[in-house]
Protein backbone atom coordinates (compact mmCIF):
# COMPACT_ATOMS: atom_id res chain seq x y z
CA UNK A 1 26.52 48.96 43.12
CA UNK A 2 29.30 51.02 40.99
CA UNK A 3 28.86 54.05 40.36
CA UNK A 4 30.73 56.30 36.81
CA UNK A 5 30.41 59.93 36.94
CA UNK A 6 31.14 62.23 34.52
CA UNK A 7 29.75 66.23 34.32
CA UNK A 8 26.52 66.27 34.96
CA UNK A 9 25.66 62.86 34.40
CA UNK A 10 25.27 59.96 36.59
CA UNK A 11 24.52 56.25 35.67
CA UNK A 12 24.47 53.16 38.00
CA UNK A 13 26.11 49.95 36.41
CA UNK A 14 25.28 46.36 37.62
CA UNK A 15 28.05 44.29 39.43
CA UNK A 16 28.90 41.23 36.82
CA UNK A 17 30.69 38.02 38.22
CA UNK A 18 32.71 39.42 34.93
CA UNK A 19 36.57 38.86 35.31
CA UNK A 20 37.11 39.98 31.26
CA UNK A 21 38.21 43.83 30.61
CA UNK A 22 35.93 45.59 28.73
CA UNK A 23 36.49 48.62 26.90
CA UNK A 24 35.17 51.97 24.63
CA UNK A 25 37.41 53.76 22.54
CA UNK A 26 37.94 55.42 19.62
CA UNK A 27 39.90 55.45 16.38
CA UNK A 28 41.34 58.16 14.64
CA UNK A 29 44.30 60.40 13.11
CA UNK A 30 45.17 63.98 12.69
CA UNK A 31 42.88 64.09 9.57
CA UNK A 32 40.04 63.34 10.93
CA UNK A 33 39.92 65.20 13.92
CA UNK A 34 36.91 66.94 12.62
CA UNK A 35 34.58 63.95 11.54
CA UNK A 36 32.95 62.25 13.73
CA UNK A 37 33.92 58.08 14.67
CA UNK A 38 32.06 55.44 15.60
CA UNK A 39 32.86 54.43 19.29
CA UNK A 40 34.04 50.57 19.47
CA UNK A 41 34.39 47.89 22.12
CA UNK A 42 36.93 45.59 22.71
CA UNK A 43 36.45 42.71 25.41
CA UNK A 44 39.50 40.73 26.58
CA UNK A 45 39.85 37.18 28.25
CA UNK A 46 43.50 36.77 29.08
CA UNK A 47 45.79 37.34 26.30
CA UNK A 48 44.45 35.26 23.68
CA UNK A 49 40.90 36.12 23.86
CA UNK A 50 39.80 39.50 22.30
CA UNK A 51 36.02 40.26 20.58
CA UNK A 52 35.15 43.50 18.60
CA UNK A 53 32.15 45.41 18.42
CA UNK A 54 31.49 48.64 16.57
CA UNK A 55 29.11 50.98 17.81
CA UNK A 56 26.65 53.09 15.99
CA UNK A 57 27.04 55.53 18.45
CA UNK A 58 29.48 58.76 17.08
CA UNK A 59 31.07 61.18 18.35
CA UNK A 60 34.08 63.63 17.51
CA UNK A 61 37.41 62.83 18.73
CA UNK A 62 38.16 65.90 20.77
CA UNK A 63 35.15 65.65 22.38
CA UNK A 64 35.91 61.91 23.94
CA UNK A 65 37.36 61.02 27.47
CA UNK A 66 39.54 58.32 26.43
CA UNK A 67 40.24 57.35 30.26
CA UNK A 68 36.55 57.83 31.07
CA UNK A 69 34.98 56.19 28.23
CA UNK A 70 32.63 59.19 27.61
CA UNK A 71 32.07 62.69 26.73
CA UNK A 72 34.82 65.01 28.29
CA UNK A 73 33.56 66.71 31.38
CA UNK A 74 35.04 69.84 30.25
CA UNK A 75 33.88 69.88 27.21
CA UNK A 76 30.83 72.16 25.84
CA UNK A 77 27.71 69.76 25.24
CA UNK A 78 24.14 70.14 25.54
CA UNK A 79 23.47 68.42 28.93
CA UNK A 80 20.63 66.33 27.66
CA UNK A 81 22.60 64.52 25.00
CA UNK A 82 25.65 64.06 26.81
CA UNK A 83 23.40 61.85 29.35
CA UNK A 84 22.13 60.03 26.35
CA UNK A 85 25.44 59.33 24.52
CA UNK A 86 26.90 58.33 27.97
CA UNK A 87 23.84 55.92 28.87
CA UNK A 88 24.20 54.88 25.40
CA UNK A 89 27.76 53.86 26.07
CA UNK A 90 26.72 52.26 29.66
CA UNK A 91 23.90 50.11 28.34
CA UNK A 92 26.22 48.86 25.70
CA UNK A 93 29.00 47.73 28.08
CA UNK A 94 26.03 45.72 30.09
CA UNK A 95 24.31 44.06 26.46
CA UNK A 96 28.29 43.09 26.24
CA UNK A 97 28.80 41.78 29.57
CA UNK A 98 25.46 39.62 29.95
CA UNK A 99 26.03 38.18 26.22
CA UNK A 100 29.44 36.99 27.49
CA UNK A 101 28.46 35.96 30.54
CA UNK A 102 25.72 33.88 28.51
CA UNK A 103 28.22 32.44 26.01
CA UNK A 104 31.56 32.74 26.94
CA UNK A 105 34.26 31.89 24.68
CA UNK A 106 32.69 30.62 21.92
CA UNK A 107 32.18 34.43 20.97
CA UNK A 108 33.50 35.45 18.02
CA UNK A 109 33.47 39.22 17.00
CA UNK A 110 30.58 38.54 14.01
CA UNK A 111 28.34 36.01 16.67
CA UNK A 112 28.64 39.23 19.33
CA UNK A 113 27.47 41.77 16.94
CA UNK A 114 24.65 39.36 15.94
CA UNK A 115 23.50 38.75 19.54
CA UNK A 116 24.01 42.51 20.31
CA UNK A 117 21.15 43.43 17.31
CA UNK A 118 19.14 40.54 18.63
CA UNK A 119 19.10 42.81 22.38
CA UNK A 120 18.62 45.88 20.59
CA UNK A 121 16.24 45.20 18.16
CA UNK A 122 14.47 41.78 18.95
CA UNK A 123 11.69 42.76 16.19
CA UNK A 124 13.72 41.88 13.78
CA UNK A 125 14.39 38.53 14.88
CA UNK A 126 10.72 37.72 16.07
CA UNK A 127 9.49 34.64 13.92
CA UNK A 128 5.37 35.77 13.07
CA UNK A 129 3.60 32.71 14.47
CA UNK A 130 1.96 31.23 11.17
CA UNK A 131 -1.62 30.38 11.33
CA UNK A 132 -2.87 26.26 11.63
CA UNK A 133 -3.11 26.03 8.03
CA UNK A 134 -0.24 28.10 7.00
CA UNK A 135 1.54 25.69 9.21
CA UNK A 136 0.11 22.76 7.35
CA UNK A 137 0.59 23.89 4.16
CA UNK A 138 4.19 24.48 4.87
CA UNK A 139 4.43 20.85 6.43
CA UNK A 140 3.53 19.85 2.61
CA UNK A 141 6.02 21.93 1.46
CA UNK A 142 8.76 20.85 3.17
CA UNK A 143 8.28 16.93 4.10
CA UNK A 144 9.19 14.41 2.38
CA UNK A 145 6.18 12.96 0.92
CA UNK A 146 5.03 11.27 -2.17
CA UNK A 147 2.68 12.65 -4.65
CA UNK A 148 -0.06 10.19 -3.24
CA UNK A 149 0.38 11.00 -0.04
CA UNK A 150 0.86 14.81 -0.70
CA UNK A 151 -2.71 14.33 -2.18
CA UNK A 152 -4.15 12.51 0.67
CA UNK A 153 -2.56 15.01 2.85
CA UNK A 154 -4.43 18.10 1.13
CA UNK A 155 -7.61 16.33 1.42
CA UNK A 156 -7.15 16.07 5.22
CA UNK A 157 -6.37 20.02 4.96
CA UNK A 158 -9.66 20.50 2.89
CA UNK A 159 -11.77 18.83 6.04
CA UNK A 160 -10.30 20.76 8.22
CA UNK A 161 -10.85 24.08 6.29
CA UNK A 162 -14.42 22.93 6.00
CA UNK A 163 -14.71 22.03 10.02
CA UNK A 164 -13.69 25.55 11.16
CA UNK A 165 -16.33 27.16 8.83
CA UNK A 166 -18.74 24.59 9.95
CA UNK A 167 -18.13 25.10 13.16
CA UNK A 168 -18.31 28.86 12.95
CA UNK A 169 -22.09 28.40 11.36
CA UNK A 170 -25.36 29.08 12.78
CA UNK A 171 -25.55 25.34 12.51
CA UNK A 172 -22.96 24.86 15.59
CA UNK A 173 -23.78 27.94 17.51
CA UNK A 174 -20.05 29.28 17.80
CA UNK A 175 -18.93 32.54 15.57
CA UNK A 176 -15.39 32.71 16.30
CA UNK A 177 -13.59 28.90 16.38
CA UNK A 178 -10.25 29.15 14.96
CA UNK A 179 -7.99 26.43 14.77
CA UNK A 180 -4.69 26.75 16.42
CA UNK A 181 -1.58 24.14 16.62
CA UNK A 182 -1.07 25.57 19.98
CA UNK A 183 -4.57 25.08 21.84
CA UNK A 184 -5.90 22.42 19.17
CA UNK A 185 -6.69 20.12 21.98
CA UNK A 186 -8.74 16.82 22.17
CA UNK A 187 -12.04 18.42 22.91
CA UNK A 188 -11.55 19.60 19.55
CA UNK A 189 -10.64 16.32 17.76
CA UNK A 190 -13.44 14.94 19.19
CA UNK A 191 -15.43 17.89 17.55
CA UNK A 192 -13.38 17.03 14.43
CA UNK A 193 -14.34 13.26 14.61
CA UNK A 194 -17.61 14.05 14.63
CA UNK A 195 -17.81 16.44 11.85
CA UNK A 196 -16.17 13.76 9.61
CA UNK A 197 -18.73 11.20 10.63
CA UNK A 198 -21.44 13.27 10.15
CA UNK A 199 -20.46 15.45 7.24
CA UNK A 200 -21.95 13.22 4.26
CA UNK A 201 -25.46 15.02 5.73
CA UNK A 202 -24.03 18.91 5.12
CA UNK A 203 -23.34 19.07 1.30
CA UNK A 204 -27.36 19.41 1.14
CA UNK A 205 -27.93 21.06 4.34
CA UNK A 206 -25.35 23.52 4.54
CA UNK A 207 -24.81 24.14 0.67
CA UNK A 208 -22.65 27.45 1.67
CA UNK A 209 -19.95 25.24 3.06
CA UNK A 210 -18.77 23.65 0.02
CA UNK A 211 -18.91 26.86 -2.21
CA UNK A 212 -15.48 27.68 -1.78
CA UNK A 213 -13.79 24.81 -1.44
CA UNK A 214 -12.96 22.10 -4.50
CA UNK A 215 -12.22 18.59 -4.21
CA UNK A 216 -13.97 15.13 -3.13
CA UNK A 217 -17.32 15.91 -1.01
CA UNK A 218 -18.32 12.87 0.83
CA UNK A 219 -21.65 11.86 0.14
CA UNK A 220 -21.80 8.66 1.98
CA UNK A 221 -20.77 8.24 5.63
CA UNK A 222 -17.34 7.71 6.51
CA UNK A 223 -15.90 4.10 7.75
CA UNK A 224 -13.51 3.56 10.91
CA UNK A 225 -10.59 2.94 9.07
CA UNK A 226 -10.76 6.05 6.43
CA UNK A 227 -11.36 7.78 10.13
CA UNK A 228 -8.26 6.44 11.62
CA UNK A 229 -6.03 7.35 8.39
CA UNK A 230 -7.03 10.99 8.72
CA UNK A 231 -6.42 11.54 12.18
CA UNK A 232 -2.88 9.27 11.22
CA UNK A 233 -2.18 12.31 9.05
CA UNK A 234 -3.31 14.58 11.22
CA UNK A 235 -1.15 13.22 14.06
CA UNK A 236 1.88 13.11 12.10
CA UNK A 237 1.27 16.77 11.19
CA UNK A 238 1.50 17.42 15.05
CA UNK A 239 4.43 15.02 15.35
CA UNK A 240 6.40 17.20 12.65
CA UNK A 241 5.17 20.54 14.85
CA UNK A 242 6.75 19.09 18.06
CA UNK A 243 10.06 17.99 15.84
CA UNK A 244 10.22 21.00 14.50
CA UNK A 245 9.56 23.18 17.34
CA UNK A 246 6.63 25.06 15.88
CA UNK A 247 4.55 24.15 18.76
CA UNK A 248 4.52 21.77 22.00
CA UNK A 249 0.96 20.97 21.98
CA UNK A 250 -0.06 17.10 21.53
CA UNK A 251 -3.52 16.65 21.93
CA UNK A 252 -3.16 12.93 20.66
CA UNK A 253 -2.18 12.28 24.26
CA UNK A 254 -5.46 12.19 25.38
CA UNK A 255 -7.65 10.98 22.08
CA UNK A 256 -7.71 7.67 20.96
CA UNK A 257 -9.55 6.46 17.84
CA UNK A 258 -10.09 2.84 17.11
CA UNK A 259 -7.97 0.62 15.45
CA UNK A 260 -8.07 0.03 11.62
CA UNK A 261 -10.24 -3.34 11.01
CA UNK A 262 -9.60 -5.36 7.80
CA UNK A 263 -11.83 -8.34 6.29
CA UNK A 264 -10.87 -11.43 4.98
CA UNK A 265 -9.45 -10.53 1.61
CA UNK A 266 -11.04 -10.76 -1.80
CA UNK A 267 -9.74 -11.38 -5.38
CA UNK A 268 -10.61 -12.94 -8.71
CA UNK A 269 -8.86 -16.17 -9.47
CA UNK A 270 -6.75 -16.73 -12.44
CA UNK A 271 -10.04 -18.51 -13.89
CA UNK A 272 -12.04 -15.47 -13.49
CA UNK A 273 -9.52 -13.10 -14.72
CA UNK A 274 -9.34 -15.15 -17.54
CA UNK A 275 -12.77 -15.30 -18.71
CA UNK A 276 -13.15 -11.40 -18.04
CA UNK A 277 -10.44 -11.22 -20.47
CA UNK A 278 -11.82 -13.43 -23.34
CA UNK A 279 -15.40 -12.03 -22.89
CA UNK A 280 -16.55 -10.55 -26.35
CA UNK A 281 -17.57 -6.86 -25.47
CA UNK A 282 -16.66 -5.91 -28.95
CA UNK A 283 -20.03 -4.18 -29.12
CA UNK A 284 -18.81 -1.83 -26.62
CA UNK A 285 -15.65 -0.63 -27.19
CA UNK A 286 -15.15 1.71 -24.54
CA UNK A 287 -16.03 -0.48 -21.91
CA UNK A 288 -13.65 -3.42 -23.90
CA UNK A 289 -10.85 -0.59 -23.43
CA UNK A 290 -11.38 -0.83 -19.68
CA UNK A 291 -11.55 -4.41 -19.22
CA UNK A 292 -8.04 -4.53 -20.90
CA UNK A 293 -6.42 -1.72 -18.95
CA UNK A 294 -7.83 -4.09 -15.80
CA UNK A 295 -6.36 -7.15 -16.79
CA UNK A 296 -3.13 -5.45 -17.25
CA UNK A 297 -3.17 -4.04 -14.06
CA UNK A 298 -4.23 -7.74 -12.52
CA UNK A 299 -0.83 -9.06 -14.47
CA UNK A 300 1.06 -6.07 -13.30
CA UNK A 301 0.32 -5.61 -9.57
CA UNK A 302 0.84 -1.82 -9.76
CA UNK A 303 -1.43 0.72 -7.68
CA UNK A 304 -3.80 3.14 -9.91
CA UNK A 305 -1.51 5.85 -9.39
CA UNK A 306 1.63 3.96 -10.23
CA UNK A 307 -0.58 2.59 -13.58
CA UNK A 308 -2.05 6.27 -14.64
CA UNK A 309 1.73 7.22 -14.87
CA UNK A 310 2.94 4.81 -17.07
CA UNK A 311 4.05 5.80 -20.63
CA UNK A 312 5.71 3.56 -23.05
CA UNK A 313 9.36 4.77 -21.95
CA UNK A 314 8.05 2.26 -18.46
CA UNK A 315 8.98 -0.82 -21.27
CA UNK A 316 12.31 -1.76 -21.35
CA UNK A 317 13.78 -4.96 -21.93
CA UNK A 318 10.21 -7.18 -21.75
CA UNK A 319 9.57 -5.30 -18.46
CA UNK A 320 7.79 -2.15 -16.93
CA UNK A 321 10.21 -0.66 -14.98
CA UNK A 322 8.73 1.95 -11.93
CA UNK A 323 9.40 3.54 -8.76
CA UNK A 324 6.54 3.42 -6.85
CA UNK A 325 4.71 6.62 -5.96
CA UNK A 326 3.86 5.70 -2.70
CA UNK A 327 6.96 5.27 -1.63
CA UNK A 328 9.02 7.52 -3.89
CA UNK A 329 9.70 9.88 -1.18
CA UNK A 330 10.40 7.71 1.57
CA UNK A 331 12.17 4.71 0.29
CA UNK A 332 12.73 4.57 -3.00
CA UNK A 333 13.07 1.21 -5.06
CA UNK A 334 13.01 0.50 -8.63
CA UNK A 335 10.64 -2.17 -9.69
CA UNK A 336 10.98 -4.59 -12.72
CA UNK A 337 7.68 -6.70 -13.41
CA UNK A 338 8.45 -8.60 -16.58
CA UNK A 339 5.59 -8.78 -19.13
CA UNK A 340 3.78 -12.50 -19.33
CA UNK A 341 1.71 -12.77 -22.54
CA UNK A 342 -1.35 -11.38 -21.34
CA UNK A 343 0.46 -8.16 -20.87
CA UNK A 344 2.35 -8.25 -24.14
CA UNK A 345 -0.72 -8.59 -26.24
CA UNK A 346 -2.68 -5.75 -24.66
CA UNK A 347 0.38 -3.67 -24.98
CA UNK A 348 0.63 -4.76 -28.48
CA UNK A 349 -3.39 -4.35 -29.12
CA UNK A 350 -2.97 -0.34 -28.16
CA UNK A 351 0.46 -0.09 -29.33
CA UNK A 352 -0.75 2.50 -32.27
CA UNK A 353 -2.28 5.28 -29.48
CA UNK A 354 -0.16 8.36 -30.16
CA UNK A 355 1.92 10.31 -27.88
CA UNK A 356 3.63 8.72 -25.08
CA UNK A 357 0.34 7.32 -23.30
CA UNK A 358 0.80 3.13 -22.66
CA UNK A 359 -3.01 2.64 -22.42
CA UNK A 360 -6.34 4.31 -23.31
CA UNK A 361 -6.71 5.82 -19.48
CA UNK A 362 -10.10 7.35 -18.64
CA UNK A 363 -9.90 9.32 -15.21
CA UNK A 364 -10.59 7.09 -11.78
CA UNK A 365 -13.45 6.79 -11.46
CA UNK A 366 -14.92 6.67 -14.83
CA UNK A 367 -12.75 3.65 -14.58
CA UNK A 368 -14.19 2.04 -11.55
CA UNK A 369 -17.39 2.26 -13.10
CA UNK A 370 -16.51 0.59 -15.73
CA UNK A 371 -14.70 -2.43 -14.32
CA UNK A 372 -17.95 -2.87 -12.69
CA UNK A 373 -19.82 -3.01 -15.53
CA UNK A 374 -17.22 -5.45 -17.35
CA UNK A 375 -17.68 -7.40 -14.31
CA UNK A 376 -21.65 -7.97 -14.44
CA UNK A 377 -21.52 -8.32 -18.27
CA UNK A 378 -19.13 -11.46 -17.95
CA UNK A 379 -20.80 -12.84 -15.37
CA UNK A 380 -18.09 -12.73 -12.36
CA UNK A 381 -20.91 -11.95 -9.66
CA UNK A 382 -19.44 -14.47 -7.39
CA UNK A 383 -20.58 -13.49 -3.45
CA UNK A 384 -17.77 -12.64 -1.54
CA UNK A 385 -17.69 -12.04 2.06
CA UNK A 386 -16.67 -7.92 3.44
CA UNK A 387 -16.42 -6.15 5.95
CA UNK A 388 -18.78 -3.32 6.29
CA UNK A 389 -16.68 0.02 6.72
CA UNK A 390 -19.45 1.80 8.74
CA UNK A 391 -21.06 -1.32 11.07
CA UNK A 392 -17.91 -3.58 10.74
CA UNK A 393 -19.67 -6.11 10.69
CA UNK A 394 -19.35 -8.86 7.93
CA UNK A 395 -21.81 -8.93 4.84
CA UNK A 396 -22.26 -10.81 1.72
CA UNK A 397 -21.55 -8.54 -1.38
CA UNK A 398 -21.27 -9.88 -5.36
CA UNK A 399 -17.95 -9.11 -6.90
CA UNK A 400 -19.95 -7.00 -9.85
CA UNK A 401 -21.00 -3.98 -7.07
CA UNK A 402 -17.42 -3.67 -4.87
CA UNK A 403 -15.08 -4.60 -7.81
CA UNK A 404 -12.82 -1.44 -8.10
CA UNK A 405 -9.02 -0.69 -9.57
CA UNK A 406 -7.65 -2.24 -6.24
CA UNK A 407 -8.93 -5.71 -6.57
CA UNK A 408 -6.41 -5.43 -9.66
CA UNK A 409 -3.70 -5.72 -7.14
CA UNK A 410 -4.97 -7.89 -4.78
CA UNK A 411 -5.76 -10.31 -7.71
CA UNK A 412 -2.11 -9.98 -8.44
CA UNK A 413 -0.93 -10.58 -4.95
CA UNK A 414 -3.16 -13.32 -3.85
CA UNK A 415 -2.66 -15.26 -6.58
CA UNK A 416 1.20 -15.03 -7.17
CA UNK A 417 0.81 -15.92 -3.04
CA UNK A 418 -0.99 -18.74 -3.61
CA UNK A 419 1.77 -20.05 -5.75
CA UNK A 420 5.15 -19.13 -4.33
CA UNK A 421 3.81 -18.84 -0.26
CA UNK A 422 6.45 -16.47 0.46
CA UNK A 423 5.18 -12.82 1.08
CA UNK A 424 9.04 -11.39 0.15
CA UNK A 425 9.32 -12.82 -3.53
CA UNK A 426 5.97 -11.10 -4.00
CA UNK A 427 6.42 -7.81 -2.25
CA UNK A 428 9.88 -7.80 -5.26
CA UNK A 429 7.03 -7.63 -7.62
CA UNK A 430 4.25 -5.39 -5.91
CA UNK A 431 6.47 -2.77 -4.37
CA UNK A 432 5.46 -3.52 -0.50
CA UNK A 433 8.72 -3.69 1.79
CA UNK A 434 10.07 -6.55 3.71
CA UNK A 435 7.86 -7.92 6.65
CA UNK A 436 5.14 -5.41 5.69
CA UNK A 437 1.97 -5.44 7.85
CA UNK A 438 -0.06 -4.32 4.48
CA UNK A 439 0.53 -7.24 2.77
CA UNK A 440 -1.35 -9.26 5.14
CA UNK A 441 -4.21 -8.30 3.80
CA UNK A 442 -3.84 -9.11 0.26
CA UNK A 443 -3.48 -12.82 1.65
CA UNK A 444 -6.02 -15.36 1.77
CA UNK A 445 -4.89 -18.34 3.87
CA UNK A 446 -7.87 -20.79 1.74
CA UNK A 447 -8.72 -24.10 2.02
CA UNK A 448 -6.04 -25.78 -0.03
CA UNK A 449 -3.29 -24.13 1.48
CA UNK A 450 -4.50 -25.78 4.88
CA UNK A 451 -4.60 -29.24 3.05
CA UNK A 452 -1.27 -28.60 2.45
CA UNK A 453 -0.06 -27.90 5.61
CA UNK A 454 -1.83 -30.98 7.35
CA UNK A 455 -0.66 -33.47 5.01
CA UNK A 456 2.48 -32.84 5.79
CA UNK A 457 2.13 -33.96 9.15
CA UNK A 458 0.42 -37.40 8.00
């Protein structure tokens, strides 16, 4: 150990592997003999390596041990602070010499006096650990995501919400769950999972719950697969967390959730859409509205989000131009679906609506309603066979109760499939990428396409 004595005052300093010089001093000129100057550092490397620092500590110049590096032993000074000045100087010399050691030479002067303030006053530099849903709500903020998903996103942040009050009822028997990125493990998703399953039951039971919070309340039990795209959403939150370095925790390590199950898919054929179209329902002209905006959509192949932003500046050129929302974010890709003459003479039918609006929307579900309807008053009750979301098991449904704005674009997909047979020439037209797993399901391999194929083996 090396010991520095001056007057009065004796402070240990550690032994460094530290071949650099390092120095205190002082500048100053006859003027200002009688002000007092900030004491500065200078380490040096060999003779092209020098760094800086300026002190905060002060003192005046006649009072200063150049050779020393602190307060003059002859000099008249309260004991007290010359200890604390000449500590001061020591402590500063070891910050220096264990940030070098740390870094070497890719120190610059500016990087040392950051890293120095960082020793000296690490408050400053301490990031306040954000709370789970301050976390998530900056995750929105910041991620690239489209307005769709954004929306699904917030709706996953709503359960949640509603979860940790839930759980934190006399109903659950626990008065201080708090969600946390850092412990959130998969006892708790499991907790989670069953909150979502059950929840349908609390709007009525637990009224208090949904008081505060706005947005869709389920009222119907939850399926598998609208299960496994939370806790998608939910993972990818924690994926971003790890990424990002917010937290290490990954309780999807442990938790597993079924896989998504899809039926056999559904749509209207081009007879069907036809005679929905040429139905009279003059005698009700809001529902007629409806109908029309359907059959656009079935011509169109667009999602309901996609549709509710078109405006008449989408037309250009005999085609409704788009980038779809879905994707917007992600992988953006202009779509042109030219307009056949079903779509030009529905365009043309509500060409007179004012403003920029295309077509007479109504909101979502108002329309889903109404699609049913149009569907039971033309007759298309066909039964159709679909998976249960909540048994999985297959059930015969008519097309009148489970028609819905989707079928729209599975109508447009199956059929154009049915024609062309190649999933790429269609996904140009609907928006979904090359080789997308999706798509599968808005594919019916039928009957006559199996003709097909064994005839040409005859």
């Amino acid at each position: 150990m090396l010991f520095v004595l001056c007057k009065n005052t004796i402070f240990a300093q550690p032994k460094f592997n530290f071949m650099a010089t390092l120095k205190a001093f002082i500048r100053t000129s006859i003027a200002d003999k009688n002000k007092l100057v900030n004491v500065r550092f200078r380490l040096s490397d060999g003779r092209d390596f020098q760094l800086f620092h300026k002190s905060e500590f002060s003192v005046l110049p006649d009072k200063w041990d150049a050779q020393q590096q602190c307060i003059k032993a002859r000099s008249i000074f309260d004991a007290t602070e010359r200890a604390k000045f000449n500590n001061n100087i020591s402590e500063r010399k070891k910050i220096i010499r264990q940030i070098y050691l740390r870094q070497g030479k890719n120190l610059t002067s500016e990087l040392l006096d950051e890293a120095i303030d960082k020793e000296i006053h690490p408050e400053k530099y301490e990031i306040q650990k954000k709370s789970f849903f301050e976390l998530f709500e900056h995750f929105l903020n910041t991620h690239p995501l489209s307005d769709v998903r954004r929306k699904n996103y917030r709706s996953v942040l709503r359960a949640l919400q509603r979860f940790e009050l839930y759980t934190n009822t006399q109903a659950s028997g626990q008065t201080d769950f708090i969600l946390d990125v850092d412990s959130m493990g998969s006892d708790a998703l499991k907790r989670f999972e069953d909150f979502l399953r059950e929840e349908h039951k609390y709007y009525n039971e637990f009224p208090e719950l949904y008081q505060q919070f706005s947005g869709h309340r389920p009222n119907e039990p939850r399926g598998t697969n609208t299960l496994v795209a939370i806790f998608s959403k939910l993972r990818a939150f924690f994926i971003w967390c790890n990424k990002n370095g917010y937290s290490a925790n990954r309780p999807f390590d442990n938790y597993h959730l079924p896989t998504e199950i899809y039926g056999t898919p559904y749509y209207i054929t081009i007879d069907e859409r036809n005679a929905l179209y040429n139905f009279d329902l003059t005698a009700n002209a809001g529902l007629e509205k409806q109908r029309d905006i359907f059959i656009f959509q079935c011509v169109i192949g667009c999602r309901i989000g996609d549709l509710y932003r078109f405006t008449k500046r989408n037309i250009i050129n005999g085609a409704i131009e788009y980038v779809a929302g879905k994707t917007r974010e992600e992988k953006p890709k202009t779509l042109r679906v030219p307009l056949n003459s079903i779509a030009t003479e529905i365009l043309a039918k509500y060409a007179s609506l004012e403003g920029e609006r295309l077509l007479p929307f109504i909101s979502e579900q108002k329309y889903n309603v109404a699609i049913k309807k149009a569907f039971l008053a033309a007759g298309i009750t066909r039964n159709v066979t679909v998976l249960n979301p909540l048994t999985r098991q297959s059930e015969i449904r008519p097309l009148n109760e489970i028609a819905s704005s989707h079928l729209a674009r599975r109508t447009f997909c199956g059929n154009l499939y049915k024609k062309v047979k190649d999933p790429n020439l269609v996904g140009s037209l609907s928006g979904h990428v090359e080789g997308s797993k999706a798509f599968a399901r808005y594919r019916e391999i039928d009957d006559e396409i199996k003709k097909e194929l064994v005839t040409m083996i005859e």
